[in-house]
Protein backbone atom coordinates (compact mmCIF):
# COMPACT_ATOMS: atom_id res chain seq x y z
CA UNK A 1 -6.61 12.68 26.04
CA UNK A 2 -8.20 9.79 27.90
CA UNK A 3 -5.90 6.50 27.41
CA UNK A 4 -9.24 4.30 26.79
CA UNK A 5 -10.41 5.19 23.84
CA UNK A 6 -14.31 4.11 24.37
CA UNK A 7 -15.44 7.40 23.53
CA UNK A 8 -17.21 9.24 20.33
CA UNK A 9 -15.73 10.22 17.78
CA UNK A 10 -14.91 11.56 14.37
CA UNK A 11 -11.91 9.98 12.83
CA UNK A 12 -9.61 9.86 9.97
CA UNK A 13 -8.52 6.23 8.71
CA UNK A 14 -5.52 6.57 5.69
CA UNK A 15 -3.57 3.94 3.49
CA UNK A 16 -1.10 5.96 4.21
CA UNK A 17 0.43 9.39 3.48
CA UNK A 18 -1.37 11.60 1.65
CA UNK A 19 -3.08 7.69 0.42
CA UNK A 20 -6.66 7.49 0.12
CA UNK A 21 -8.75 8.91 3.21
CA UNK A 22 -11.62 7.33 5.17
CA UNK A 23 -14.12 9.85 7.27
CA UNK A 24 -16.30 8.15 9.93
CA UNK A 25 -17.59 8.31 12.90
CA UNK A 26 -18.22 6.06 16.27
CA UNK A 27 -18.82 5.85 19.63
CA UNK A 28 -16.34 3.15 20.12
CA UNK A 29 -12.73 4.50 18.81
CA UNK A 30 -10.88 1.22 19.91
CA UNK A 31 -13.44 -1.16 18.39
CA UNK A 32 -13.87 0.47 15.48
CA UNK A 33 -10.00 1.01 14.50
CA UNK A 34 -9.68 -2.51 15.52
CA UNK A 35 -11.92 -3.13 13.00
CA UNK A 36 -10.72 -0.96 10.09
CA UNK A 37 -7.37 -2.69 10.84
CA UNK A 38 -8.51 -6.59 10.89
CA UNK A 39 -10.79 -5.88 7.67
CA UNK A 40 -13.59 -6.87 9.86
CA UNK A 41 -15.22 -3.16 9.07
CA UNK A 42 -16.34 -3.79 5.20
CA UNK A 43 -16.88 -1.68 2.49
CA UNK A 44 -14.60 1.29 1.46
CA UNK A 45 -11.83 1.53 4.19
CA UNK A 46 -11.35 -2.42 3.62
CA UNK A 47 -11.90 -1.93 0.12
CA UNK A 48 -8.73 0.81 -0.42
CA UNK A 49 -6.71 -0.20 2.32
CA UNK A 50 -7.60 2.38 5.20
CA UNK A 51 -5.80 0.90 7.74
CA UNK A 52 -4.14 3.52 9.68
CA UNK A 53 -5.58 5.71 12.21
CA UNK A 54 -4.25 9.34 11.14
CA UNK A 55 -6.86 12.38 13.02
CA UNK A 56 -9.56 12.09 15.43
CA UNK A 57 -11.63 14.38 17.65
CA UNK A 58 -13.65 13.17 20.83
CA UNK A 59 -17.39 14.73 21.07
CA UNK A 60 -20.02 14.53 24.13
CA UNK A 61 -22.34 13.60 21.81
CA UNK A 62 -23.00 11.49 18.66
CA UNK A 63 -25.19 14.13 16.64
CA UNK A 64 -21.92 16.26 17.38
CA UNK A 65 -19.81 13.30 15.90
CA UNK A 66 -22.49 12.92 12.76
CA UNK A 67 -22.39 16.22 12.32
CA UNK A 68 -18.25 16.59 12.40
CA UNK A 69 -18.24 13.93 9.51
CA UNK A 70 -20.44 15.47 7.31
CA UNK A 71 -18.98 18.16 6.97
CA UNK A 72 -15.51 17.16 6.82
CA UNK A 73 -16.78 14.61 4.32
CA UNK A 74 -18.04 17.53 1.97
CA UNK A 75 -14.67 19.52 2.22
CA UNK A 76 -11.96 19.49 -0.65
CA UNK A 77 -8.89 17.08 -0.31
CA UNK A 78 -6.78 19.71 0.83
CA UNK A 79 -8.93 21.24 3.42
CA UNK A 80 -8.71 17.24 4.53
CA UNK A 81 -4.83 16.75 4.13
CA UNK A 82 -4.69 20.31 5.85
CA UNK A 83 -6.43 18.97 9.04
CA UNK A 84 -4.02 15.96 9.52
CA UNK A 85 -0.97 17.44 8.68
CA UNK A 86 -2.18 20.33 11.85
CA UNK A 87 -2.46 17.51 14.12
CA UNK A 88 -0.27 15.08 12.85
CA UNK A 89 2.67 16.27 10.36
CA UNK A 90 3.90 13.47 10.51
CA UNK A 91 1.23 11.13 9.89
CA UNK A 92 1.99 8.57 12.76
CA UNK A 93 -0.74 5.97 13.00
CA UNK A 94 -2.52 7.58 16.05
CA UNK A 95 -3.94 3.97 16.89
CA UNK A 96 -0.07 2.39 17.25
CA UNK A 97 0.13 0.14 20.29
CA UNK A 98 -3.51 0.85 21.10
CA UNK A 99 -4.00 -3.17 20.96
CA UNK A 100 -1.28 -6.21 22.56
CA UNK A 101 0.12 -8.06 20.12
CA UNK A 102 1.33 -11.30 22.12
CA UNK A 103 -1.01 -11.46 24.25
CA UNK A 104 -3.64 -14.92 24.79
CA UNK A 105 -5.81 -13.51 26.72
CA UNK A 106 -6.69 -10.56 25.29
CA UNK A 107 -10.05 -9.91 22.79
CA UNK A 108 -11.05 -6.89 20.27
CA UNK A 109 -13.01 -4.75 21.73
CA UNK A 110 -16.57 -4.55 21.28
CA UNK A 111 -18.75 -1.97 18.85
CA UNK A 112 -21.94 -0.67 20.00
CA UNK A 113 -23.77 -1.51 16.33
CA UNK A 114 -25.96 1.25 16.65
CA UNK A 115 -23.64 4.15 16.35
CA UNK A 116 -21.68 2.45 13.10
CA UNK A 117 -20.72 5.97 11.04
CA UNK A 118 -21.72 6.27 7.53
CA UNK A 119 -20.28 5.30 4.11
CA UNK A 120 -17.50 7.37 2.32
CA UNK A 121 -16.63 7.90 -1.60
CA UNK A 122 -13.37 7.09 -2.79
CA UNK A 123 -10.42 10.21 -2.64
CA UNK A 124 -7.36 9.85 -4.08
């Protein structure tokens, strides 16, 4: 696993365990968690609290990425729950020290617009 996390993706966001889920996508991991996290990212993950970065899987490509979160998107809540708790029983936040918290000099990284994932519909 690459400890820069510029990269594409397909990612998980949660309120917490077993809390409501957030499927997207990007080609910036950093940037975009930063994002969900600041409430800078709106609509539904800002909306229900999505705040904690709980699955993700690189891709080469971004069709790959698009079409990862489609059809994880379409699955049941289990299938969903099933894939975290395989990766991540414990539902750490994947994201945790990914960004300084002290530190003056340092500023959120930066989202290529273009690749910005899609919308999701409320789970819980």
């Amino acid at each position: 696993m690459p400890t820069h996390r510029t990269f594409i993706a397909t990612y998980i966001m949660a309120s917490g365990r077993n809390g409501t889920l957030y499927v997207g996508m990007t080609a910036n991991l950093t940037a975009r968690v930063w994002k969900h996290r600041t409430g800078a990212f709106d609509g539904f993950g800002k909306a229900y609290g999505c705040t904690q970065l709980v699955w993700f899987e690189q891709h080469a490509w971004v069709v790959e990425a698009i079409r990862r979160e489609k059809r994880i998107k379409k699955w049941l809540r289990d299938w969903k729950l099933q894939l975290i708790e395989a990766a991540n029983p414990d539902w750490r936040d994947l994201a945790e020290g990914w960004y300084p918290v002290h530190d003056p000099n340092w500023t959120p990284p930066v989202e290529d617009e273009g690749f910005s994932g899609s919308a999701s519909q409320p789970e819980g």
